[in-house]
Protein backbone atom coordinates (compact mmCIF):
# COMPACT_ATOMS: atom_id res chain seq x y z
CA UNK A 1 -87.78 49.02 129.33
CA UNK A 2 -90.96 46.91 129.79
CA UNK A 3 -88.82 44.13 130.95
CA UNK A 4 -87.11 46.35 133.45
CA UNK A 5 -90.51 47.66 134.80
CA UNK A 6 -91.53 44.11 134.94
CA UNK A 7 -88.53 42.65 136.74
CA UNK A 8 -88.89 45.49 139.19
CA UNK A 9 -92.86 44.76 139.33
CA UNK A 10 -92.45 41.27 140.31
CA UNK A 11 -89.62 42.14 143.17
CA UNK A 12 -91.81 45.08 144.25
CA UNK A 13 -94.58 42.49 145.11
CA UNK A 14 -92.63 39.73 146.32
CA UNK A 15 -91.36 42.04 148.77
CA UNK A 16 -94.87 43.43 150.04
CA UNK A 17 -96.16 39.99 150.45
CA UNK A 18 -93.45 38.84 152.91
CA UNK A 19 -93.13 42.79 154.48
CA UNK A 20 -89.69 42.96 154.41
CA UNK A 21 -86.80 45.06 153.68
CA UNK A 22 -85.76 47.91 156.05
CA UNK A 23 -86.98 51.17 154.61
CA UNK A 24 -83.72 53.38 154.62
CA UNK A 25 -82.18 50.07 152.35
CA UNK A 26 -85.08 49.72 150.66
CA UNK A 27 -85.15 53.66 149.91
CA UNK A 28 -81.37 53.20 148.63
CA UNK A 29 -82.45 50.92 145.92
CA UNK A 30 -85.73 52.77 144.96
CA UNK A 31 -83.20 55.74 144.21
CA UNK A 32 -81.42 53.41 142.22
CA UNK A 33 -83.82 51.53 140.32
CA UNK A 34 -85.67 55.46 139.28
CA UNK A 35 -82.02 56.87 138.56
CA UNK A 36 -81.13 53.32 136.70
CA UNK A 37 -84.40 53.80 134.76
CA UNK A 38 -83.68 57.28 133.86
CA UNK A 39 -80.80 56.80 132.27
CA UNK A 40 -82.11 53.81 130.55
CA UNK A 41 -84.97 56.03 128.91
CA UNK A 42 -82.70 58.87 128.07
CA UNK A 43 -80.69 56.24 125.72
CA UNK A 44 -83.93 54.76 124.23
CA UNK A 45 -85.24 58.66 123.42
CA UNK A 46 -81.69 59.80 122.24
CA UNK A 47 -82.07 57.14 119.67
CA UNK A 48 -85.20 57.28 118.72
CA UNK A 49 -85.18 61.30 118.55
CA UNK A 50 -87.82 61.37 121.34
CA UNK A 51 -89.06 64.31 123.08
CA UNK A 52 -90.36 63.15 126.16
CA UNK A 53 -86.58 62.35 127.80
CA UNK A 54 -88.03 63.93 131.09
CA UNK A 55 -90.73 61.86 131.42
CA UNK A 56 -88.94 58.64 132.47
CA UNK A 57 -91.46 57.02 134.85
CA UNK A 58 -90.02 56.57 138.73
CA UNK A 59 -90.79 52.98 139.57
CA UNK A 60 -91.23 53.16 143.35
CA UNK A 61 -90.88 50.08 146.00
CA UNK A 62 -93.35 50.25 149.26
CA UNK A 63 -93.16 48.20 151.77
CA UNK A 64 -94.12 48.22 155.17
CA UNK A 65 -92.15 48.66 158.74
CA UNK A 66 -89.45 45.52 159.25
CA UNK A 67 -90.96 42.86 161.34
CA UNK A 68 -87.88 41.99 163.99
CA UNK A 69 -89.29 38.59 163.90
CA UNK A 70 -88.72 37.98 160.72
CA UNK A 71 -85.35 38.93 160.13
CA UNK A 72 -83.83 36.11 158.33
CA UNK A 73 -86.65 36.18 155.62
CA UNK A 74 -85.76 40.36 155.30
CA UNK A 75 -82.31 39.32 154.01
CA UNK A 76 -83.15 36.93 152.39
CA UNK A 77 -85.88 38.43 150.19
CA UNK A 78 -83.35 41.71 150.09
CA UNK A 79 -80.71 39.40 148.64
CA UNK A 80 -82.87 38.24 146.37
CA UNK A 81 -83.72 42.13 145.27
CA UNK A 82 -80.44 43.35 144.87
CA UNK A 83 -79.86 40.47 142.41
CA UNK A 84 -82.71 40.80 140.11
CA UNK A 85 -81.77 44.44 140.42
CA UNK A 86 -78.02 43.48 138.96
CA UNK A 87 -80.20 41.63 136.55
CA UNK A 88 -81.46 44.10 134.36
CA UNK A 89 -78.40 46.19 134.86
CA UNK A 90 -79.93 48.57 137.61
CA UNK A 91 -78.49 47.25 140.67
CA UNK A 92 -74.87 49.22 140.97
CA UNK A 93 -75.64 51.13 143.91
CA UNK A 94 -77.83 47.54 145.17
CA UNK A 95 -74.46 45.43 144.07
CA UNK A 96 -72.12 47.05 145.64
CA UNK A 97 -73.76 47.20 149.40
CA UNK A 98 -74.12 43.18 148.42
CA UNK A 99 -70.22 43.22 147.92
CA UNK A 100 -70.10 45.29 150.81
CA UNK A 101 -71.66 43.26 153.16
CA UNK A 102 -69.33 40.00 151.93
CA UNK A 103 -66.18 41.59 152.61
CA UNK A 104 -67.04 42.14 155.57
CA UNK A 105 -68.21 38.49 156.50
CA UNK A 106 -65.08 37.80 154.94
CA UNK A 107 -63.19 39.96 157.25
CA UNK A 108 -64.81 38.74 159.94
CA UNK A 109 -64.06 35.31 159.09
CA UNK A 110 -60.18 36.04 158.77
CA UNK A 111 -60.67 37.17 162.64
CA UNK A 112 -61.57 34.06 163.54
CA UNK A 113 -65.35 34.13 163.15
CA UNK A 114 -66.22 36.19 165.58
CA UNK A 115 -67.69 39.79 166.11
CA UNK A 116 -65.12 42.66 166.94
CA UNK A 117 -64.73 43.32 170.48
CA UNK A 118 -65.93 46.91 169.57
CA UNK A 119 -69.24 46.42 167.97
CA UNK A 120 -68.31 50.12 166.54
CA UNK A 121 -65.23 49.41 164.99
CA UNK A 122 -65.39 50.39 161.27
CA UNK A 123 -65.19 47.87 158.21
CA UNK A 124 -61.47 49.44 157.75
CA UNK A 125 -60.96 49.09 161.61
CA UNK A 126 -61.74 45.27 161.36
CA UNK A 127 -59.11 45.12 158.40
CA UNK A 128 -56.54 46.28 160.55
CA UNK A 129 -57.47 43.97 163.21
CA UNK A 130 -57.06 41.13 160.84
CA UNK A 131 -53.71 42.26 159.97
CA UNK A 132 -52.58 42.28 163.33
CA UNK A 133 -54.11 38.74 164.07
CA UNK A 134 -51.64 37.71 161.06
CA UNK A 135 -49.21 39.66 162.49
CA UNK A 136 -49.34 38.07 165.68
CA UNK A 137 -49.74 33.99 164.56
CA UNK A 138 -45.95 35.19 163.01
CA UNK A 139 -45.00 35.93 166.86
CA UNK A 140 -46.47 32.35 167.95
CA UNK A 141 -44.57 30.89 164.97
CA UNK A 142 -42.16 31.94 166.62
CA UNK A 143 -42.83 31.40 169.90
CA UNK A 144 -43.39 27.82 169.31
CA UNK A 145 -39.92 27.41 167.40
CA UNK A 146 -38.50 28.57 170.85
CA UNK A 147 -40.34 26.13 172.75
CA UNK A 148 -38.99 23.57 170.57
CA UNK A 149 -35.52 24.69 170.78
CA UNK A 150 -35.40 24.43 173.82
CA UNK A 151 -36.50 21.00 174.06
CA UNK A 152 -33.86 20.29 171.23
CA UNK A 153 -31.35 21.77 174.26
CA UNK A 154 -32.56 20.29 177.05
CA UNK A 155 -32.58 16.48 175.43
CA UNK A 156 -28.77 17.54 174.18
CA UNK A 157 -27.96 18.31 177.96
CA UNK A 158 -29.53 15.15 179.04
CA UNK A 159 -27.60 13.28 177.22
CA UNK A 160 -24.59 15.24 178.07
CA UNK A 161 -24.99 14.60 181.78
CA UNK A 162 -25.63 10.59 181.44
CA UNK A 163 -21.90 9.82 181.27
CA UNK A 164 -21.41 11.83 184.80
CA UNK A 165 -24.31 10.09 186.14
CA UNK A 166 -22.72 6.64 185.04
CA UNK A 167 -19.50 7.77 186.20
CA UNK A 168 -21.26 8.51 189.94
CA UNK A 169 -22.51 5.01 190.25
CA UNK A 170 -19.11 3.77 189.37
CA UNK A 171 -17.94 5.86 192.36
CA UNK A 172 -20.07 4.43 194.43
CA UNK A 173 -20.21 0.81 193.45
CA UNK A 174 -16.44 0.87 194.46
CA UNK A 175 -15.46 0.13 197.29
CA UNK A 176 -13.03 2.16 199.56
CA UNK A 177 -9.67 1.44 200.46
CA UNK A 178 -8.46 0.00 203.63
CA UNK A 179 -6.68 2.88 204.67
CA UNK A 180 -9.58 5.24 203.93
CA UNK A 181 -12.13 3.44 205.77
CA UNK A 182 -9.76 2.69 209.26
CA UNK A 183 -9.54 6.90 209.21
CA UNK A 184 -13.44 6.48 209.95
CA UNK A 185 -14.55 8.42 206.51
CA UNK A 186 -16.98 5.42 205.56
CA UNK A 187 -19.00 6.52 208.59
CA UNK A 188 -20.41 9.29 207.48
CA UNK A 189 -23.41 6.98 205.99
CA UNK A 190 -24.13 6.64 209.61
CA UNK A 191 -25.05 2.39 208.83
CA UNK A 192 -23.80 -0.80 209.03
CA UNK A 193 -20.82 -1.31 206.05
CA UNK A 194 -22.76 -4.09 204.33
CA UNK A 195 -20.80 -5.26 201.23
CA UNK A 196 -23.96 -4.28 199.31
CA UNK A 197 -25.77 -1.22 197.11
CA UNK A 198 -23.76 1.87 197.36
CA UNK A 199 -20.05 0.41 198.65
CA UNK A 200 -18.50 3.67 198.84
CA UNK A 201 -21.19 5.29 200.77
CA UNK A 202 -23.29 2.79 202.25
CA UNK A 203 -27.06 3.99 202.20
CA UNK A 204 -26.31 6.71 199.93
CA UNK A 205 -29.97 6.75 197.93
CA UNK A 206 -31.61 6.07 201.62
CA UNK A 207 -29.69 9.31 203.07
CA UNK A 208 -31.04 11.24 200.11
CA UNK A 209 -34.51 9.91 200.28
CA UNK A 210 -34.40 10.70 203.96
CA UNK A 211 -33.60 14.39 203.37
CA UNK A 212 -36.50 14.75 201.25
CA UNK A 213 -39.93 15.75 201.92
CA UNK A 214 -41.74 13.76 199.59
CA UNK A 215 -39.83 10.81 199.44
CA UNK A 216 -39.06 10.36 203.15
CA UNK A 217 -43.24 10.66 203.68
CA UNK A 218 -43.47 7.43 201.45
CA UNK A 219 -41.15 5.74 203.66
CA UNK A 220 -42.10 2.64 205.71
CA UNK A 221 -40.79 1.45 208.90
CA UNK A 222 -39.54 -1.66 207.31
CA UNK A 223 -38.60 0.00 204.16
CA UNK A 224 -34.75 0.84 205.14
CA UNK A 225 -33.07 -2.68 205.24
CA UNK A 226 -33.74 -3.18 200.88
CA UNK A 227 -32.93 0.80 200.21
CA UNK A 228 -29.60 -0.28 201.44
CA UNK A 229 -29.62 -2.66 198.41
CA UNK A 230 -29.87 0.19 195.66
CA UNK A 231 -27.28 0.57 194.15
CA UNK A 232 -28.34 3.10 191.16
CA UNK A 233 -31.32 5.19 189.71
CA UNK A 234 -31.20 6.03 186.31
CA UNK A 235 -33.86 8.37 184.03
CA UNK A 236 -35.09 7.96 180.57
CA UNK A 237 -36.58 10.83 179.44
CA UNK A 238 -38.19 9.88 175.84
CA UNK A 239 -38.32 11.78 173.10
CA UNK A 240 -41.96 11.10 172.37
CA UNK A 241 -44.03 12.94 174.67
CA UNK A 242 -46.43 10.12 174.91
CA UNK A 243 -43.94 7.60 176.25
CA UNK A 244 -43.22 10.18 179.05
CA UNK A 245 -40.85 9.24 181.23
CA UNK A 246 -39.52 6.33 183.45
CA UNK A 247 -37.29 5.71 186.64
CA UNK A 248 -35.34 2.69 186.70
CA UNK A 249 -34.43 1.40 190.21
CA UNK A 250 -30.82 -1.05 190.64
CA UNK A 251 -30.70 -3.23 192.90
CA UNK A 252 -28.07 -5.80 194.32
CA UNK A 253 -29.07 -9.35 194.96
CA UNK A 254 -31.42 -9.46 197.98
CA UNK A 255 -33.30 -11.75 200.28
CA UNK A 256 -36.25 -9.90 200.29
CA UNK A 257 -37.87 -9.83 196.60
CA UNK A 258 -36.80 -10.33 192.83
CA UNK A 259 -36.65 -8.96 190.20
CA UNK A 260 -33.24 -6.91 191.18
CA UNK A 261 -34.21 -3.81 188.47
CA UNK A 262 -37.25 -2.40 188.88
CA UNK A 263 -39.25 0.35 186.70
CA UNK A 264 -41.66 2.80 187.03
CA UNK A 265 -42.98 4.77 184.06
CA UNK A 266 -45.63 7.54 183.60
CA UNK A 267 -47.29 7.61 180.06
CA UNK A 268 -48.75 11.05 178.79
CA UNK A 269 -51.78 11.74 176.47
CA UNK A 270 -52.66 15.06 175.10
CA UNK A 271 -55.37 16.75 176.57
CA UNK A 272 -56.58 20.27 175.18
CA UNK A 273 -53.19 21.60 173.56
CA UNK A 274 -51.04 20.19 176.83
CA UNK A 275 -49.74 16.20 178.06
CA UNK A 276 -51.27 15.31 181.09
CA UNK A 277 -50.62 11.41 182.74
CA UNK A 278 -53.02 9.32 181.53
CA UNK A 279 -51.24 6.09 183.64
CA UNK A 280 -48.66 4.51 184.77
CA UNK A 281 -46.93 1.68 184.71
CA UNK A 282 -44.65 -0.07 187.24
CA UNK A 283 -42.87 -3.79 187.47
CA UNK A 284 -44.57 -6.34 189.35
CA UNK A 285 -42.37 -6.84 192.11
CA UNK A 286 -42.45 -10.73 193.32
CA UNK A 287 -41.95 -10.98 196.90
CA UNK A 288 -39.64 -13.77 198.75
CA UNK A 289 -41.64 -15.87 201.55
CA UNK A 290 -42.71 -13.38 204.23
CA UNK A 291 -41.08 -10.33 202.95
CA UNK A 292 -43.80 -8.26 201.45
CA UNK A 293 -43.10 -4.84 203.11
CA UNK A 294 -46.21 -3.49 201.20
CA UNK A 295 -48.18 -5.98 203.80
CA UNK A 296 -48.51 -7.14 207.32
CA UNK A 297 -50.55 -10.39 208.56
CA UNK A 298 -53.13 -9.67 211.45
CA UNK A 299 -53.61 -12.22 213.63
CA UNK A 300 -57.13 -11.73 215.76
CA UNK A 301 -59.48 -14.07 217.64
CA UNK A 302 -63.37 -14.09 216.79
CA UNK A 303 -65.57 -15.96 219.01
CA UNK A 304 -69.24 -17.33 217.97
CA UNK A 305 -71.96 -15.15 220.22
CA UNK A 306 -73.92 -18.93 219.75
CA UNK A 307 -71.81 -21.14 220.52
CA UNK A 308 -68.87 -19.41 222.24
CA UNK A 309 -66.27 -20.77 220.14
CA UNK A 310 -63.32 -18.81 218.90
CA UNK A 311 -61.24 -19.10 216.10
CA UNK A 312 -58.12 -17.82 214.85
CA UNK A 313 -58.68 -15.19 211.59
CA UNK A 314 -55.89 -14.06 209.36
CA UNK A 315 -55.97 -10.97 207.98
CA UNK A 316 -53.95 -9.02 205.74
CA UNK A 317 -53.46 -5.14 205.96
CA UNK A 318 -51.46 -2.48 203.45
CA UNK A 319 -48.49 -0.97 205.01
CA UNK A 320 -46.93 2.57 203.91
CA UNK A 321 -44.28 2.16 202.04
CA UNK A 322 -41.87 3.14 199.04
CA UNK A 323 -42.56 -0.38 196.82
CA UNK A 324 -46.02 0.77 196.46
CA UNK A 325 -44.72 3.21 194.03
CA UNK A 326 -44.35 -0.01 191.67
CA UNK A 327 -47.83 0.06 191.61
CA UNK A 328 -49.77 0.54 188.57
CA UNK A 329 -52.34 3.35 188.21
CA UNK A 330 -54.56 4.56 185.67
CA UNK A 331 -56.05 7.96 185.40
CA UNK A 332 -59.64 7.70 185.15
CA UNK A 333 -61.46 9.44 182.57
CA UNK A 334 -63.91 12.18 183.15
CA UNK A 335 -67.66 9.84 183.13
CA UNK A 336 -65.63 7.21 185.54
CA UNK A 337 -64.96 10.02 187.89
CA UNK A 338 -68.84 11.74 187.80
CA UNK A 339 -69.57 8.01 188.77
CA UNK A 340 -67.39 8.32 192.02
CA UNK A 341 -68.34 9.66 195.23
CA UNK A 342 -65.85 12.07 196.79
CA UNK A 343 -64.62 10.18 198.92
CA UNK A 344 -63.18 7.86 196.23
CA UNK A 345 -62.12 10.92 193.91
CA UNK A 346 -60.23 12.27 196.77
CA UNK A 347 -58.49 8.89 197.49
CA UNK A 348 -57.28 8.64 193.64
CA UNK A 349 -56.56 11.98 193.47
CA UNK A 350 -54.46 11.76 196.70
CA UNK A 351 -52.59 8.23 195.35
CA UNK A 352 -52.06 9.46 191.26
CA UNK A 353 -50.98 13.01 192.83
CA UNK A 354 -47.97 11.33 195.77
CA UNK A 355 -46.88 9.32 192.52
CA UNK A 356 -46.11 12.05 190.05
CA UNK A 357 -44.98 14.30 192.74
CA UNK A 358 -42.44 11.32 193.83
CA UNK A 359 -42.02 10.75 189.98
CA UNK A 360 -40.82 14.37 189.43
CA UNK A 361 -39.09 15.06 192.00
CA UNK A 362 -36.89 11.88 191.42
CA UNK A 363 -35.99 13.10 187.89
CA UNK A 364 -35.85 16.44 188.14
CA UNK A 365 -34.35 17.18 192.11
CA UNK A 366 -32.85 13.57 193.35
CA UNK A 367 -30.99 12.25 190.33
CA UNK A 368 -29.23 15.48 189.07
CA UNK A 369 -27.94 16.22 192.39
CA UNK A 370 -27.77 13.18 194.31
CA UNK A 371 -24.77 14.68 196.42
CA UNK A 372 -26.45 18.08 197.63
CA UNK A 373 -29.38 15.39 198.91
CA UNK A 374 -27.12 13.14 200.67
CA UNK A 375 -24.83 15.69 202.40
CA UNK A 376 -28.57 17.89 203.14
CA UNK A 377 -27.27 20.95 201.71
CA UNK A 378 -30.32 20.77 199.22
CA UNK A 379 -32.26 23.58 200.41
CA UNK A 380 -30.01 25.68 200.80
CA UNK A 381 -27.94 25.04 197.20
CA UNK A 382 -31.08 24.59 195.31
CA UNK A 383 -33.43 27.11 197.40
CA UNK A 384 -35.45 24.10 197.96
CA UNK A 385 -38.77 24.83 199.49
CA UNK A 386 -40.69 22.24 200.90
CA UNK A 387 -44.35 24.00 200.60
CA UNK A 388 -44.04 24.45 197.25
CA UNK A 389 -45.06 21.31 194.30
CA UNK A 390 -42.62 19.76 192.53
CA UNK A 391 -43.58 21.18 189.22
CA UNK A 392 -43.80 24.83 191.43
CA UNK A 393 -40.30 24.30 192.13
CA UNK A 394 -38.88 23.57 188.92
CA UNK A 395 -40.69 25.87 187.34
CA UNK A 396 -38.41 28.59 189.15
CA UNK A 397 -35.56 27.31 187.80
CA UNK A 398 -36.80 26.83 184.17
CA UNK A 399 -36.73 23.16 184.07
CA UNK A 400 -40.23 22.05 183.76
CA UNK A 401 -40.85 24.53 181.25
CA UNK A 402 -37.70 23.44 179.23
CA UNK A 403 -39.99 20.16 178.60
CA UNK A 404 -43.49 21.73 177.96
CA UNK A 405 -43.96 21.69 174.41
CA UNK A 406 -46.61 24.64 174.80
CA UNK A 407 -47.22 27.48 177.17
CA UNK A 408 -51.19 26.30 177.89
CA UNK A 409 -51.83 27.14 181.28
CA UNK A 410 -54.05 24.61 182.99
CA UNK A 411 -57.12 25.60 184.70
CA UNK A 412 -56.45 26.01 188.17
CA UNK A 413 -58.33 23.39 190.56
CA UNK A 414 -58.99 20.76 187.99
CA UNK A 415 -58.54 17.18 188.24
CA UNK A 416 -56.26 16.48 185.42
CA UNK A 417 -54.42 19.68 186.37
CA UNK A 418 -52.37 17.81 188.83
CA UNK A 419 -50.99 15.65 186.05
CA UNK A 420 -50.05 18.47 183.70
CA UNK A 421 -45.97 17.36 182.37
């Protein structure tokens, strides 16, 4: 008993020094530690054939009002009571608000660590709650196997379509027969029947480029003459989402630059749960003597306000057109970009966006179906719609998604949003 009174005595004081404890908690434990006490005594007089079993001293706890202030010391210093309380074997009632207040930080902490959206949502309400959050990471289990099912189906039907696509070029890369093109049928390309590119259809990838928004608003003036070279465009759609994706242009043998394949390819990097471009990658194309369609020489006179001279000054100056898509690009990160003024951002942002637009509409609209893009029956087989984005459009038709690994949706506006794959 004394040590009881004693162990109580010293809590008792430790608590009126630091003025803690709220008083209907503090009142919970007083009841305890007097009812604890009791019970103790009654044991003590049983045994010792006592007559005073009514006597049983009530050891009570003052403290004074909670300062809000001080909250952190409160619990702590209550903490510390309820355990010297379980100490001597009269903290049940003390012990089991301690337990109490665990499970639910434990609860809590199965929800994620944070606070029910209800602050008065019962301990057995938040128990239910994290039951259903287990509940539903089973539904994005499963969710996310989908996802990747369907990328297992849409590689498997990539592949499938690579012999037609092979087979196509064949097609084209033969030439007619005699007899069909006297009945005039080779003139539906509507150019000159070079013995070059696309044999069967002359200009075939030009006609298609033509009847596209995008692609026909990267067009130069001098651009036409080497389209009529392509022969082929082919896809490679990795497996890796950071390798991305690539476009790989055929050419015949031309007089205007080497080498006669080139390649463009957009490289991915993982930015908050989705794969965004992070750059691309495109061959260096080396242009023949005076052929550069990316340039144009200026030729201008200056003449010296002192001395009334003039000279000749050549100049060069960067010409629209569809071989700047070869162009490497790099999408800067977010410091290089606070360092830009907006008139820079916007010019980036207006170059990386034309190249992924081109880049996705090439793989997912022109190479599939070439033929509806050549005859111009596009928009009306596909439903084709030229105000919408490439990724808009595909979208519609499942496509896109088919290769998004996750169902993140971007926030709206943002740079990198642009270059979402």
């Amino acid at each position: 008993m004394e040590e009881a009174e004693d162990a109580l005595k010293a809590a008792r004081d430790k608590a009126e020094q630091k003025s803690i404890a709220e008083v209907k908690a503090i009142e919970t434990a007083e009841t305890a530690a007097a009812t604890g006490a009791k019970r103790e005594l009654e044991v003590e007089v049983a045994k010792s054939r006592a007559s005073a079993a009514d006597e049983a001293p009530a050891f009570q706890i003052r403290v004074t009002p909670p300062d809000s202030s001080k909250k952190k010391d409160e619990n702590s210093v209550q903490e510390a009571l309820f355990a010297a309380m379980a100490a001597v074997g009269l903290g049940v009632p003390g012990s089991q608000e301690y337990e109490k207040t665990a499970e639910e930080e434990t609860v809590r902490t199965a929800a994620g660590g944070k606070d029910s959206a209800d602050e008065g949502e019962s301990l057995a309400q938040r128990k239910v709650v994290a039951i259903l959050e287990k509940n539903q990471d089973r539904v994005r289990l499963i969710e996310s196997q989908f996802q990747e099912a369907v990328i297992v189906l849409r590689e498997k039907f990539d592949r499938l379509m690579e012999p037609i696509f092979e087979e196509r070029a064949a097609i084209l890369s033969t030439e007619p027969e005699e007899e069909t093109r006297e009945s005039g049928a080779g003139d539906l390309a509507g150019s000159d029947k070079l013995p070059v590119g696309t044999l069967a259809l002359p200009g075939f990838w030009l006609r298609t480029f033509e009847h596209n928004s995008i692609l026909s608003s990267m067009l130069g003036v001098r651009d036409k003459p080497l389209l009529l070279y392509l022969r082929n465009i082919r896809r490679v759609l990795n497996t890796e989402k950071e390798d991305g994706f690539s476009l790989v242009f055929e050419f015949d043998e031309n007089p205007f630059f080497t080498p006669c394949t080139l390649t463009k390819t957009f490289k991915m990097k993982q930015d908050e749960g989705t794969y965004i471009v992070s750059r691309t990658v495109g061959t260096s194309i080396v242009w023949r003597e005076n052929m550069d369609v990316t340039k144009s020489a200026v030729v201008r006179k200056q003449r010296n306000v002192r001395t009334n001279n003039v000279r000749t000054v050549h100049e060069e100056k960067h010409e629209k057109s569809f071989f700047s898509f070869f162009c490497d690009s790099v999408v800067p990160e977010d410091d290089e970009l606070e360092a830009m003024n907006e008139e820079e951002q916007s010019e980036i942002f207006e170059k990386l966006k034309l190249e992924y637009d081109a880049g996705v509409t090439l793989r997912d609209l022109i190479i599939p179906y070439a033929l509806e893009w050549y005859l111009g029956s596009a928009v009306e087989t596909l439903g084709y719609d030229d105000n919408e984005e490439p990724e808009t459009r595909q979208s519609a038709k499942a496509d896109d998604a088919c290769r998004r690994k996750d169902g993140t949706q971007q926030e709206e506006g943002s740079f990198a949003s642009w270059f979402g794959f």
